[in-house]
PDB file of N, CA and C in Angstrom:
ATOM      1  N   UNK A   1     -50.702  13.235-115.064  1.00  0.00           N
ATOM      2  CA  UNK A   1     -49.860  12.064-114.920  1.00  0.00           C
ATOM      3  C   UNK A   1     -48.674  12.428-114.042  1.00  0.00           C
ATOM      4  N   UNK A   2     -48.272  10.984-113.223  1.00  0.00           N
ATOM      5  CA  UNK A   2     -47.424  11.708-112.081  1.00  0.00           C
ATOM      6  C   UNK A   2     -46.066  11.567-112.731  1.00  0.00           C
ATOM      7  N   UNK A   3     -44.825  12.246-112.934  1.00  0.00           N
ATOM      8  CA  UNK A   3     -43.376  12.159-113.469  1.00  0.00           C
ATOM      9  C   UNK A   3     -42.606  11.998-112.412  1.00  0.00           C
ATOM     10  N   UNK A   4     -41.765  10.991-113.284  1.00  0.00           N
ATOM     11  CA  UNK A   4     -40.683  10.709-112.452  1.00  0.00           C
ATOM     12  C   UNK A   4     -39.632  11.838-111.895  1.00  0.00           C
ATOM     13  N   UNK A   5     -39.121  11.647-110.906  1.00  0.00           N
ATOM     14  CA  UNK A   5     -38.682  12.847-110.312  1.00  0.00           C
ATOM     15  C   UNK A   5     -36.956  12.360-110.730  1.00  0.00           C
ATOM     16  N   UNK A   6     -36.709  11.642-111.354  1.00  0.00           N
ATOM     17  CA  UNK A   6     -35.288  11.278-111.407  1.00  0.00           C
ATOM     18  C   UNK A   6     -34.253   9.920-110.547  1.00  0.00           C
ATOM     19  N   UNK A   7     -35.611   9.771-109.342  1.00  0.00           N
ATOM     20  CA  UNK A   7     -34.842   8.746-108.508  1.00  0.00           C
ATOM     21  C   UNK A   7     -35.231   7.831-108.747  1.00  0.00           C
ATOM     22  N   UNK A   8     -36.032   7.359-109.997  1.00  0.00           N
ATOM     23  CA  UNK A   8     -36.608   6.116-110.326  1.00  0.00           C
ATOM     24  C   UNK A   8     -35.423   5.014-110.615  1.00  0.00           C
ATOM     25  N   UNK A   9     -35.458   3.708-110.422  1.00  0.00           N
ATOM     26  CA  UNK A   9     -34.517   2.506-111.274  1.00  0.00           C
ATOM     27  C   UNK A   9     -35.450   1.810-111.241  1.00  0.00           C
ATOM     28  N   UNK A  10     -34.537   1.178-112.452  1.00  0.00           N
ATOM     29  CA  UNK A  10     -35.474  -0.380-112.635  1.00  0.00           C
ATOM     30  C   UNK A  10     -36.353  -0.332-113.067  1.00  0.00           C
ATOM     31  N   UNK A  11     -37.272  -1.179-113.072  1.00  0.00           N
ATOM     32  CA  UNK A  11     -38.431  -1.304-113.323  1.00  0.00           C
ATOM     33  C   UNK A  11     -39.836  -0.136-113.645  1.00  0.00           C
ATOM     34  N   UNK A  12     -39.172   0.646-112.288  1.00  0.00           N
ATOM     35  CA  UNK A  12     -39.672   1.523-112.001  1.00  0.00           C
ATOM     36  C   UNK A  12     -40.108   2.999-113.100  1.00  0.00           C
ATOM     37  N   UNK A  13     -38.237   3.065-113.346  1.00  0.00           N
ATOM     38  CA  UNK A  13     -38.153   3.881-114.412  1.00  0.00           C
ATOM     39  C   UNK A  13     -38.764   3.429-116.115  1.00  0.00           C
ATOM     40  N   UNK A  14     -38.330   1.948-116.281  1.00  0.00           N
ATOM     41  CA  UNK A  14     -38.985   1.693-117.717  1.00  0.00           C
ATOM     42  C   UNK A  14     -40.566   2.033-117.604  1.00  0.00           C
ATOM     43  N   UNK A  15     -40.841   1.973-116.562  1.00  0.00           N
ATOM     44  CA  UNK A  15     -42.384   2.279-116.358  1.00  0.00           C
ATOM     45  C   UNK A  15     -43.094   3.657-116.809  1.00  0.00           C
ATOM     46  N   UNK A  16     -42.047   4.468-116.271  1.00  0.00           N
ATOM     47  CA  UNK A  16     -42.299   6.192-116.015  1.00  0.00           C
ATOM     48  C   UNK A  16     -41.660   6.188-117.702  1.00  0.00           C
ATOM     49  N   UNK A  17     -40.700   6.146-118.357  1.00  0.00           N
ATOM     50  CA  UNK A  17     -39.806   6.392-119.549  1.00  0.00           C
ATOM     51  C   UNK A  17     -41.392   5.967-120.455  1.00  0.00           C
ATOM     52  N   UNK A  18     -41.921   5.018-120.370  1.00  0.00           N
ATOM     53  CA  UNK A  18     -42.791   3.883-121.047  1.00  0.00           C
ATOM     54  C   UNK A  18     -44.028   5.496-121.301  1.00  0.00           C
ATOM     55  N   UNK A  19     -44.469   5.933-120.299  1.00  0.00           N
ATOM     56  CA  UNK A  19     -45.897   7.114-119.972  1.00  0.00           C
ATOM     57  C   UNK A  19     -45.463   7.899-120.748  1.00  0.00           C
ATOM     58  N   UNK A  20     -43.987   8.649-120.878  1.00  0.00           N
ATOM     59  CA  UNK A  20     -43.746   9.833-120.959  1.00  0.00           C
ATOM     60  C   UNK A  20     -43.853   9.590-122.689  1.00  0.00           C
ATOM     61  N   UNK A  21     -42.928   8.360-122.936  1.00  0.00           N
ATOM     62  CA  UNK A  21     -43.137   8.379-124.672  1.00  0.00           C
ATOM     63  C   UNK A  21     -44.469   8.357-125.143  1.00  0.00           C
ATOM     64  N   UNK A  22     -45.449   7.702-124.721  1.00  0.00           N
ATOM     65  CA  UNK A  22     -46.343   7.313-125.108  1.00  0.00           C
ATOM     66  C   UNK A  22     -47.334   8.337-125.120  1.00  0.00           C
ATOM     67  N   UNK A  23     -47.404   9.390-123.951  1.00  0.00           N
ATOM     68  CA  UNK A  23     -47.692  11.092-123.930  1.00  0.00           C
ATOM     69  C   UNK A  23     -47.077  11.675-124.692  1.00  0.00           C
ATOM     70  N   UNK A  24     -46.160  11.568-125.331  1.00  0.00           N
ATOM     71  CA  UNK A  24     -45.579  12.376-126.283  1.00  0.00           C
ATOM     72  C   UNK A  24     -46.235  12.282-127.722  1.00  0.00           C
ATOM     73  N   UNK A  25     -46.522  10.781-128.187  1.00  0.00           N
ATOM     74  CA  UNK A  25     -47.025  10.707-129.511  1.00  0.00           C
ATOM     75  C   UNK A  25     -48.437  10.934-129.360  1.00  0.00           C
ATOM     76  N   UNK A  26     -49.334  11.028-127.893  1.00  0.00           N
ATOM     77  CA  UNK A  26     -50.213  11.500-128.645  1.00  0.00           C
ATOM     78  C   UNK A  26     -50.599  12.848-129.496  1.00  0.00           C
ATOM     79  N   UNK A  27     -49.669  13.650-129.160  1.00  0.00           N
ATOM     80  CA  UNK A  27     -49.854  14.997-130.248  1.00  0.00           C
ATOM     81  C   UNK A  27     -49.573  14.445-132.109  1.00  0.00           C
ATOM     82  N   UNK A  28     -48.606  13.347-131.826  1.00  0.00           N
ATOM     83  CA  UNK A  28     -48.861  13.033-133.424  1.00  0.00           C
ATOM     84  C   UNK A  28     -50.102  12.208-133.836  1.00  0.00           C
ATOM     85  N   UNK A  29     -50.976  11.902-133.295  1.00  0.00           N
ATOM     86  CA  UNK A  29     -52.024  11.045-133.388  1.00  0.00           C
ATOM     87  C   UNK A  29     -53.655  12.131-133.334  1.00  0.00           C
ATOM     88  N   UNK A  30     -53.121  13.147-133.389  1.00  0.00           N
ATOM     89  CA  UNK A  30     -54.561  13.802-133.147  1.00  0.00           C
ATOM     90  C   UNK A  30     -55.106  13.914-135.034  1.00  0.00           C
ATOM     91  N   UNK A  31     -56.539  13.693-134.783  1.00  0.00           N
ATOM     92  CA  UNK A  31     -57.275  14.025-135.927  1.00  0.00           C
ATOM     93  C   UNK A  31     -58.151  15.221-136.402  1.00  0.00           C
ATOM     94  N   UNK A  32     -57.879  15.911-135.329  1.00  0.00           N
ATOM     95  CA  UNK A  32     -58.363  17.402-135.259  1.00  0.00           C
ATOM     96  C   UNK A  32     -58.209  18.353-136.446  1.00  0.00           C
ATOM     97  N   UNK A  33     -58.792  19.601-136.687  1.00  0.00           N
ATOM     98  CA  UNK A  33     -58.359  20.540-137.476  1.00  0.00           C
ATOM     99  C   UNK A  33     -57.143  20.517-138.123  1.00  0.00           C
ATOM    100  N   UNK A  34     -56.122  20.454-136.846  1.00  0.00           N
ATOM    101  CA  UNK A  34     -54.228  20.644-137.407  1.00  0.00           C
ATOM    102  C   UNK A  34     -53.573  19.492-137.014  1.00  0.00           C
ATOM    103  N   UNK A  35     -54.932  18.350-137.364  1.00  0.00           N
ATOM    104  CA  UNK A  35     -53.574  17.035-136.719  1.00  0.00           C
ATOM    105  C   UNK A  35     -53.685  16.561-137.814  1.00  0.00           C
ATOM    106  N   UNK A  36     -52.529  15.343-137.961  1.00  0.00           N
ATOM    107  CA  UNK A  36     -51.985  14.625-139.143  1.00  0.00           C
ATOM    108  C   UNK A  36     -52.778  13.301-139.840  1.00  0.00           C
ATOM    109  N   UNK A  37     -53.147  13.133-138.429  1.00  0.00           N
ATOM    110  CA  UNK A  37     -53.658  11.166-138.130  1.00  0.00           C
ATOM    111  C   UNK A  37     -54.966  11.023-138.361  1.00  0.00           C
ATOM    112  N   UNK A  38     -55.331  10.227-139.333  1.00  0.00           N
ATOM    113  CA  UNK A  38     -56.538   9.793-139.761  1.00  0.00           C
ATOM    114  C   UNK A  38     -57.411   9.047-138.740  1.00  0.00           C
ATOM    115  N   UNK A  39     -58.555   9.647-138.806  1.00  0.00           N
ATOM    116  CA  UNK A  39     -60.070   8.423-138.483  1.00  0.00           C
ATOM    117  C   UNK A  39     -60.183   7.649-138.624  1.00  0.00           C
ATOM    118  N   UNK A  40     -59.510   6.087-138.141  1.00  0.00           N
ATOM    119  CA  UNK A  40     -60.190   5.405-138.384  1.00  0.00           C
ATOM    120  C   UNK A  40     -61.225   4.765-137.553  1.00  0.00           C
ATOM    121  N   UNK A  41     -61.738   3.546-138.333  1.00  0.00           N
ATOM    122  CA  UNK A  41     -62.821   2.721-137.575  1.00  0.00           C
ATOM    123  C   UNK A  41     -62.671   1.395-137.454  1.00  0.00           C
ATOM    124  N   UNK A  42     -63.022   0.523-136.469  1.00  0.00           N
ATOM    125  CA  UNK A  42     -63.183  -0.813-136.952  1.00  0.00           C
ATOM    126  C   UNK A  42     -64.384  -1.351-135.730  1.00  0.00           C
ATOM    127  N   UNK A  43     -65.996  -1.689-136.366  1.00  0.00           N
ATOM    128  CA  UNK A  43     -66.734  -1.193-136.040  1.00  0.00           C
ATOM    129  C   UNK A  43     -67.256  -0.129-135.498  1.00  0.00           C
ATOM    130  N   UNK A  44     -67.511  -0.086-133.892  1.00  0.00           N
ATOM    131  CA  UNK A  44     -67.627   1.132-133.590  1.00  0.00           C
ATOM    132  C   UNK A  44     -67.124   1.761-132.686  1.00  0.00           C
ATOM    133  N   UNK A  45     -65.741   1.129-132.963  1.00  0.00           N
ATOM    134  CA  UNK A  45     -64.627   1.742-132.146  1.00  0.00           C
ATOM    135  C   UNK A  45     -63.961   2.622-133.127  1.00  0.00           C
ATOM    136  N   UNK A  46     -63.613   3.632-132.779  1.00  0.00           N
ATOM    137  CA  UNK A  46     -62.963   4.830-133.572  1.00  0.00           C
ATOM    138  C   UNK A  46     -61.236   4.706-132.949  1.00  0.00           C
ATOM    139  N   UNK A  47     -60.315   5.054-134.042  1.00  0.00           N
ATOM    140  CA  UNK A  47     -58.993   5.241-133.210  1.00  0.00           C
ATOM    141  C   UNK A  47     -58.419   6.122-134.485  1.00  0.00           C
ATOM    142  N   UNK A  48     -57.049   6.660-134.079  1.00  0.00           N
ATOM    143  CA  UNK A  48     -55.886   7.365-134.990  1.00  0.00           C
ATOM    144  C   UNK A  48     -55.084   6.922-135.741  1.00  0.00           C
ATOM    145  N   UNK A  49     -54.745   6.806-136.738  1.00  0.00           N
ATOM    146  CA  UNK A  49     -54.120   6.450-137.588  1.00  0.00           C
ATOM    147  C   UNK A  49     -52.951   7.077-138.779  1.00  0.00           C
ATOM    148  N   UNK A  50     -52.260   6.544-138.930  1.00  0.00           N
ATOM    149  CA  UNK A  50     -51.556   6.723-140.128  1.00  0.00           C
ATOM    150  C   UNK A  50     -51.564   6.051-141.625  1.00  0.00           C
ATOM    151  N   UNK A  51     -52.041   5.914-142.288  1.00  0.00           N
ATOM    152  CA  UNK A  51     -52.435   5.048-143.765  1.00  0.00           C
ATOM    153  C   UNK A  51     -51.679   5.475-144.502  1.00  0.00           C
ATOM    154  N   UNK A  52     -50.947   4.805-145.184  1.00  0.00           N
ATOM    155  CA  UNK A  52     -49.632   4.880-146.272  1.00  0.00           C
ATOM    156  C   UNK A  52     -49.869   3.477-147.235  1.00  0.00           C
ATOM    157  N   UNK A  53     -49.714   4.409-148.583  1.00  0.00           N
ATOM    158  CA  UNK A  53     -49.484   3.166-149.649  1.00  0.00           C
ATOM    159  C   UNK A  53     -48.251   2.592-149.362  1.00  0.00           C
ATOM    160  N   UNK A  54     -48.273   0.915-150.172  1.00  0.00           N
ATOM    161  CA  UNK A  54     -47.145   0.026-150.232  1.00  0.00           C
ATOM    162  C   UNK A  54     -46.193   0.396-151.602  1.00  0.00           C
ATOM    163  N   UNK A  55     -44.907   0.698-151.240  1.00  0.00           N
ATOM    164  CA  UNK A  55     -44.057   1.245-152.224  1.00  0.00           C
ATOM    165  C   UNK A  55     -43.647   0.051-153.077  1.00  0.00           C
ATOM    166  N   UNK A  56     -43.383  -0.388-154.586  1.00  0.00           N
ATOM    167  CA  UNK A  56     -43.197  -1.421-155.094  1.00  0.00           C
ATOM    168  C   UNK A  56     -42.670  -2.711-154.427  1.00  0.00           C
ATOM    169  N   UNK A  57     -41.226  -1.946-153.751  1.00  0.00           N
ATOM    170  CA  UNK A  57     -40.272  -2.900-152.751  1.00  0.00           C
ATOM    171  C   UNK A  57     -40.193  -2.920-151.574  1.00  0.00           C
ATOM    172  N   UNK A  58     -41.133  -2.480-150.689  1.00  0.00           N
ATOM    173  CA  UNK A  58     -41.054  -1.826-149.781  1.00  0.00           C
ATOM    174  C   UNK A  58     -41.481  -3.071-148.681  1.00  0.00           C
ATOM    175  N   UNK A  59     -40.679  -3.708-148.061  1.00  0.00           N
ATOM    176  CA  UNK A  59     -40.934  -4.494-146.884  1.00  0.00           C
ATOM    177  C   UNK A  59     -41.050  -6.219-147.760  1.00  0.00           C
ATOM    178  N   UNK A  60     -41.294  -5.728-149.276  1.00  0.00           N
ATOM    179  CA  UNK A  60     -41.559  -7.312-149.729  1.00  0.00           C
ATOM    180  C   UNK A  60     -42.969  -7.800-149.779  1.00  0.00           C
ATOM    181  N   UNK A  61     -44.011  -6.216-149.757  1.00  0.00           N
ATOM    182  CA  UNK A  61     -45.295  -6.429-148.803  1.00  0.00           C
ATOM    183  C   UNK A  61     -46.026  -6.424-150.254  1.00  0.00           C
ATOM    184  N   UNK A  62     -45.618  -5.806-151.426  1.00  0.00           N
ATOM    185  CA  UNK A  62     -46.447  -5.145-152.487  1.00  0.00           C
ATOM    186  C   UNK A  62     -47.346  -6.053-153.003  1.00  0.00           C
ATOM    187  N   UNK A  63     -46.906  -7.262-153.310  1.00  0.00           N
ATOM    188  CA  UNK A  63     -47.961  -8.629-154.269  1.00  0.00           C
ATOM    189  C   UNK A  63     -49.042  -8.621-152.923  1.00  0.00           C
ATOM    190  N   UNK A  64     -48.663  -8.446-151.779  1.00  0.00           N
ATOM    191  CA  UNK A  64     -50.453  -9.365-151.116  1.00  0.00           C
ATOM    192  C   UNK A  64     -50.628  -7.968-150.345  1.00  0.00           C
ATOM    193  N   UNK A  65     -49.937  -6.926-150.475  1.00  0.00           N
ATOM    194  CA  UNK A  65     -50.884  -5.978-149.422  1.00  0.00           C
ATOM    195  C   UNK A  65     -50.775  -4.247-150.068  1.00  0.00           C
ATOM    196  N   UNK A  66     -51.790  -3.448-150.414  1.00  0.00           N
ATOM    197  CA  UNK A  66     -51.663  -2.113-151.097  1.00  0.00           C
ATOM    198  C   UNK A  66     -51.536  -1.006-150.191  1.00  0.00           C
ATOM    199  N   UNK A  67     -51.855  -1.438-148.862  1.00  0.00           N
ATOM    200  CA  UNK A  67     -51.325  -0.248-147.467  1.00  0.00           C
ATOM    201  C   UNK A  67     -50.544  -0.805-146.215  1.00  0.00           C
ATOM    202  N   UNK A  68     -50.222  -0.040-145.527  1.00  0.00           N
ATOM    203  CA  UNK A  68     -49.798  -0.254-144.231  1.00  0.00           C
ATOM    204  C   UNK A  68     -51.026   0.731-143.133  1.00  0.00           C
ATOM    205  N   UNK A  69     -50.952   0.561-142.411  1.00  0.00           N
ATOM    206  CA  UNK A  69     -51.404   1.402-141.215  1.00  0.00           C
ATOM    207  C   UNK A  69     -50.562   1.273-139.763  1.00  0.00           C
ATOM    208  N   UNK A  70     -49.762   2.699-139.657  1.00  0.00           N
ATOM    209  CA  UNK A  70     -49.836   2.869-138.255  1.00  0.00           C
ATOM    210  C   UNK A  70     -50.393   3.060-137.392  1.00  0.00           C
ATOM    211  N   UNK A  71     -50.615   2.744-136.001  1.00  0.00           N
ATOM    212  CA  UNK A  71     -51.536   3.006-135.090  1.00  0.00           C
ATOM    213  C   UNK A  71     -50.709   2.750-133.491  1.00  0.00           C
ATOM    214  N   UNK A  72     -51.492   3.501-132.622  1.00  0.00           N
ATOM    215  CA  UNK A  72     -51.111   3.193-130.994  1.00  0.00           C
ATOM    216  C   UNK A  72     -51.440   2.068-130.701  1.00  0.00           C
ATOM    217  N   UNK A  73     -50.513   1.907-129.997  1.00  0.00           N
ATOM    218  CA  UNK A  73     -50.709   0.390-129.338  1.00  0.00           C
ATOM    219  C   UNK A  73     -52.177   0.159-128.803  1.00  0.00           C
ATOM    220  N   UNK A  74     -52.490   0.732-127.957  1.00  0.00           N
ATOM    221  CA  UNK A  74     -53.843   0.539-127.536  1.00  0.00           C
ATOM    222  C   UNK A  74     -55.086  -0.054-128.342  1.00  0.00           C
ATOM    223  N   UNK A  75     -54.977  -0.101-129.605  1.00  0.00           N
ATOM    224  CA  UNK A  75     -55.885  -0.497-130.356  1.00  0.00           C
ATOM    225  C   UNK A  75     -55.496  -2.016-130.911  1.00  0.00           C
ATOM    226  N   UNK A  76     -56.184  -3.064-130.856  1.00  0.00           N
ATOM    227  CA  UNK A  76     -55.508  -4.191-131.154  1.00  0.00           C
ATOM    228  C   UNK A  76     -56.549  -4.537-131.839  1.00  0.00           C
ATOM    229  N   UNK A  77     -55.285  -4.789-133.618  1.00  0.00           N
ATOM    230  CA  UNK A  77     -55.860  -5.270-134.547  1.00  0.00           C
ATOM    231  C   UNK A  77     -55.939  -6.639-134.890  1.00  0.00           C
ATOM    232  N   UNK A  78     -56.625  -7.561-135.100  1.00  0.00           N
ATOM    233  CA  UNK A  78     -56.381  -8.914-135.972  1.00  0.00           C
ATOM    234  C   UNK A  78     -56.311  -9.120-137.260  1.00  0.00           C
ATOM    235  N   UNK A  79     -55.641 -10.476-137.690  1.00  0.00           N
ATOM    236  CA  UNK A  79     -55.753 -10.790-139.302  1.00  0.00           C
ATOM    237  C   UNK A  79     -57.273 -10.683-139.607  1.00  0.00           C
ATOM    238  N   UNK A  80     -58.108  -9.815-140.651  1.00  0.00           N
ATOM    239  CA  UNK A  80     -58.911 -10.080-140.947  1.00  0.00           C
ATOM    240  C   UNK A  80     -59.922  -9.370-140.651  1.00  0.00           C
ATOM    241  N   UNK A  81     -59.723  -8.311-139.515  1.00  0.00           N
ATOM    242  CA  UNK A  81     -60.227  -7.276-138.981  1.00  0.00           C
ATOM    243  C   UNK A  81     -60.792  -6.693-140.371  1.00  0.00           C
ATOM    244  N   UNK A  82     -61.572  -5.804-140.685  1.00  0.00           N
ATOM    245  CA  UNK A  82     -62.102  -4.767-141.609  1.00  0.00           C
ATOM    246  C   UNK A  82     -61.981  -3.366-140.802  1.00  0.00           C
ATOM    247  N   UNK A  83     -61.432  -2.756-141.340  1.00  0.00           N
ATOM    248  CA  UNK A  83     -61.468  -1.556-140.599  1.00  0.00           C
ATOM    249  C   UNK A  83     -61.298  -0.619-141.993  1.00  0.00           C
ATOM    250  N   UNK A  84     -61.857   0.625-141.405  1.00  0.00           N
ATOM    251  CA  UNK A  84     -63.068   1.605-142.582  1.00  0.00           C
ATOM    252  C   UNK A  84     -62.254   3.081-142.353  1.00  0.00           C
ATOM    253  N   UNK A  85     -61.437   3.328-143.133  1.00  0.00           N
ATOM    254  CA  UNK A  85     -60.912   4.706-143.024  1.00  0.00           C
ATOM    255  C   UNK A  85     -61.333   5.239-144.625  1.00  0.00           C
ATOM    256  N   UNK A  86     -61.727   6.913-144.286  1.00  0.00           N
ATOM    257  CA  UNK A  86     -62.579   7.632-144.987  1.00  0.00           C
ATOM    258  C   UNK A  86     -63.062   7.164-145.806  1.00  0.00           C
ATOM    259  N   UNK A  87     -64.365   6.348-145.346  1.00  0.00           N
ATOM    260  CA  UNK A  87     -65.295   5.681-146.206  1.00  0.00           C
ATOM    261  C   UNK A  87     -64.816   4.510-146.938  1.00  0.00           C
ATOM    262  N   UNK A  88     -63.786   3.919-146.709  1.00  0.00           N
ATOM    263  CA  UNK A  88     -63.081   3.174-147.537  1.00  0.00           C
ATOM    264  C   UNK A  88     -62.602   1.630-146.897  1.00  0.00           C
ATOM    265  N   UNK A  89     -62.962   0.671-147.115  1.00  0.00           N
ATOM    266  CA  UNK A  89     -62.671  -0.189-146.266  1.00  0.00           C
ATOM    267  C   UNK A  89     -61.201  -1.354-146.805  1.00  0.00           C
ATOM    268  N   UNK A  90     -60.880  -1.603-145.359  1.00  0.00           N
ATOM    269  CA  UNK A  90     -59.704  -2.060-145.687  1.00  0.00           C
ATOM    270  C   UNK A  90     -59.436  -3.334-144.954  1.00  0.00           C
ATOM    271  N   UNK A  91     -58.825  -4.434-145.453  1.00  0.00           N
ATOM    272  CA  UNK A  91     -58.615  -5.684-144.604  1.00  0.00           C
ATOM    273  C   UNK A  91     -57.280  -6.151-144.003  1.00  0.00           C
ATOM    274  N   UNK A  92     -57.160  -6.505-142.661  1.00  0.00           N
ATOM    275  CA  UNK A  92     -56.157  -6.751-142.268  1.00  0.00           C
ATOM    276  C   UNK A  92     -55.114  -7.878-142.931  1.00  0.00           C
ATOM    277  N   UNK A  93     -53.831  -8.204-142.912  1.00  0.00           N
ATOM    278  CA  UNK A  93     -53.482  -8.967-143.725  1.00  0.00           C
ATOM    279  C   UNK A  93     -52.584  -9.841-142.554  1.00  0.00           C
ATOM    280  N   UNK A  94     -52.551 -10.786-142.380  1.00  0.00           N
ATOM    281  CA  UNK A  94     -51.480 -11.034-141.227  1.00  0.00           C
ATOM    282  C   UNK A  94     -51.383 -10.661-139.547  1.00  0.00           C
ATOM    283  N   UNK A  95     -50.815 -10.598-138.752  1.00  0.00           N
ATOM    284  CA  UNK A  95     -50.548 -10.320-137.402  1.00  0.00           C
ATOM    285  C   UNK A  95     -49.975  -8.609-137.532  1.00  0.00           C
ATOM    286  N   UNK A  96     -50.373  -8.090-136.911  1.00  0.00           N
ATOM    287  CA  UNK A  96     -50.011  -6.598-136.673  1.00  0.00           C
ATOM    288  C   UNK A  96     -48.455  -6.703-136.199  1.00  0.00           C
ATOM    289  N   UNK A  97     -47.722  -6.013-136.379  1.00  0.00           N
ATOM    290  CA  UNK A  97     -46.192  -6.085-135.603  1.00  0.00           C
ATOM    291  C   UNK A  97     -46.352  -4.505-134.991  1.00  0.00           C
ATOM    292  N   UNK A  98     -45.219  -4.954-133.990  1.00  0.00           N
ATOM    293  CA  UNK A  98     -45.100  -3.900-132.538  1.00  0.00           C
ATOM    294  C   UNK A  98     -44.057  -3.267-133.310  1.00  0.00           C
ATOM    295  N   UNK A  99     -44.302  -2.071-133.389  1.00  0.00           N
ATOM    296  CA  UNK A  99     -43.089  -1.403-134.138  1.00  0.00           C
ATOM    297  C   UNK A  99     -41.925  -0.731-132.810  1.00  0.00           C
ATOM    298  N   UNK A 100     -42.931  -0.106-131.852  1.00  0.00           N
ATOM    299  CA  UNK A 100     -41.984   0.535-130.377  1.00  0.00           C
ATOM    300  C   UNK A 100     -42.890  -0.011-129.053  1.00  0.00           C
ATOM    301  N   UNK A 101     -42.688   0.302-128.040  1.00  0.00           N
ATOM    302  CA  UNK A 101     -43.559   0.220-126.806  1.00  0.00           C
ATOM    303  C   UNK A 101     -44.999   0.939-127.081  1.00  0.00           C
ATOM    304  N   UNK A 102     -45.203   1.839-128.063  1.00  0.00           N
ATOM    305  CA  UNK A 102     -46.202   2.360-127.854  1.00  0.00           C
ATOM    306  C   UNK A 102     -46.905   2.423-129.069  1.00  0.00           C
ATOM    307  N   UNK A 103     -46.368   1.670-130.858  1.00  0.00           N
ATOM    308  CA  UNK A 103     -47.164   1.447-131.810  1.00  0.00           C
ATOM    309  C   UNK A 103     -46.574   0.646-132.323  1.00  0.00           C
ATOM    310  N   UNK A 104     -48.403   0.226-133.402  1.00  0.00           N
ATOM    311  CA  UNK A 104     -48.258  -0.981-133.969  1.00  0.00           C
ATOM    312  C   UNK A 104     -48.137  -0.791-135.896  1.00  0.00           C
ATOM    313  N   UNK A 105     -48.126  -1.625-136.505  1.00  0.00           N
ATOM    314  CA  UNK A 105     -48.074  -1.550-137.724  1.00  0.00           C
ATOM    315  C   UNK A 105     -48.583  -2.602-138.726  1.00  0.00           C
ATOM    316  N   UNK A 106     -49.816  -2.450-139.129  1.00  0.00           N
ATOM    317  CA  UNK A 106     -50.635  -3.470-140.399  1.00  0.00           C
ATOM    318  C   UNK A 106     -50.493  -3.646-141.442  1.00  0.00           C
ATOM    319  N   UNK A 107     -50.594  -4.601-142.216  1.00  0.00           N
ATOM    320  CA  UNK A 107     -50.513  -4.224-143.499  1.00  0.00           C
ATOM    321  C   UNK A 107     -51.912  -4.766-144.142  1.00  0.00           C
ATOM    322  N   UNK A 108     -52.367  -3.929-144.808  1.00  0.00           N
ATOM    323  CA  UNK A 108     -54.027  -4.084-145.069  1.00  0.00           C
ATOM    324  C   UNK A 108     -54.054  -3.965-146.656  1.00  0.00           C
ATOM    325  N   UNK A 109     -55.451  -4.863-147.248  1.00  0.00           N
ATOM    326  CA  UNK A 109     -55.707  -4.876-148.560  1.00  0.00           C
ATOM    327  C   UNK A 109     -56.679  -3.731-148.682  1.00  0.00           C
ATOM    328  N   UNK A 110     -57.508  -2.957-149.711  1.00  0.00           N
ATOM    329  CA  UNK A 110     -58.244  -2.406-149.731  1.00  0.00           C
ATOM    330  C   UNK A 110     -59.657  -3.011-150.467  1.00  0.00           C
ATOM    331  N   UNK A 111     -60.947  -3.080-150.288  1.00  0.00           N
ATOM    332  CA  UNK A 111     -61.764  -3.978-150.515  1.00  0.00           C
ATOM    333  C   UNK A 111     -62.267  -3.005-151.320  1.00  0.00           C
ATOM    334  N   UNK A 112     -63.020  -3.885-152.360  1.00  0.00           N
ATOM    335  CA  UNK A 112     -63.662  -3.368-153.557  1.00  0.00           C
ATOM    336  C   UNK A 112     -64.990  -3.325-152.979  1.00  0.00           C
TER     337      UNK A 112
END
């Protein structure tokens, strides 16, 4: 990837600033041996993830939703989506929200 050399403005630069963050988290997104970020699926598209339970008070989310999922932007979820992390399937609840330029954030039920 080409870096900005410093003489960027404008546009230009939110552009280059935009690559560099977004290269940066993928080391937190790996699912490898020593990475953090979960497998998920939604059919047979595979992507990275973060899956976290809903804390009693936590967002106001607890009565209609038992997880959240982080994820890269690149993956675009819908209300209603099913998506299958370790064997376990889970339903989208609502519109995904943009948490930064470069991820998103779900809040999902878990299906019996």
């Amino acid at each position: 990837m080409e870096m900005c050399s410093g003489s960027c403005s404008g546009l230009a630069q939110k552009n280059c600033d935009f690559a560099v963050f977004a290269e940066n988290l993928s080391d937190f997104y790996d699912t490898g041996l020593f990475g953090l970020a979960t497998l998920c699926a939604l059919g047979d598209t595979t992507f990275a993830g973060y899956l976290d339970t809903v804390g009693e008070n936590a967002f106001d989310a607890a009565a209609t939703t038992t997880h959240t999922l982080r994820y890269q932007d690149s993956m675009l979820l819908s209300a209603g989506d099913i998506v299958t992390i370790n064997a376990v399937n889970y339903k989208v609840i609502g519109v995904p929200r943009q948490l930064n330029t470069a991820e998103r954030l779900a809040h999902l039920v878990r299906q019996p």
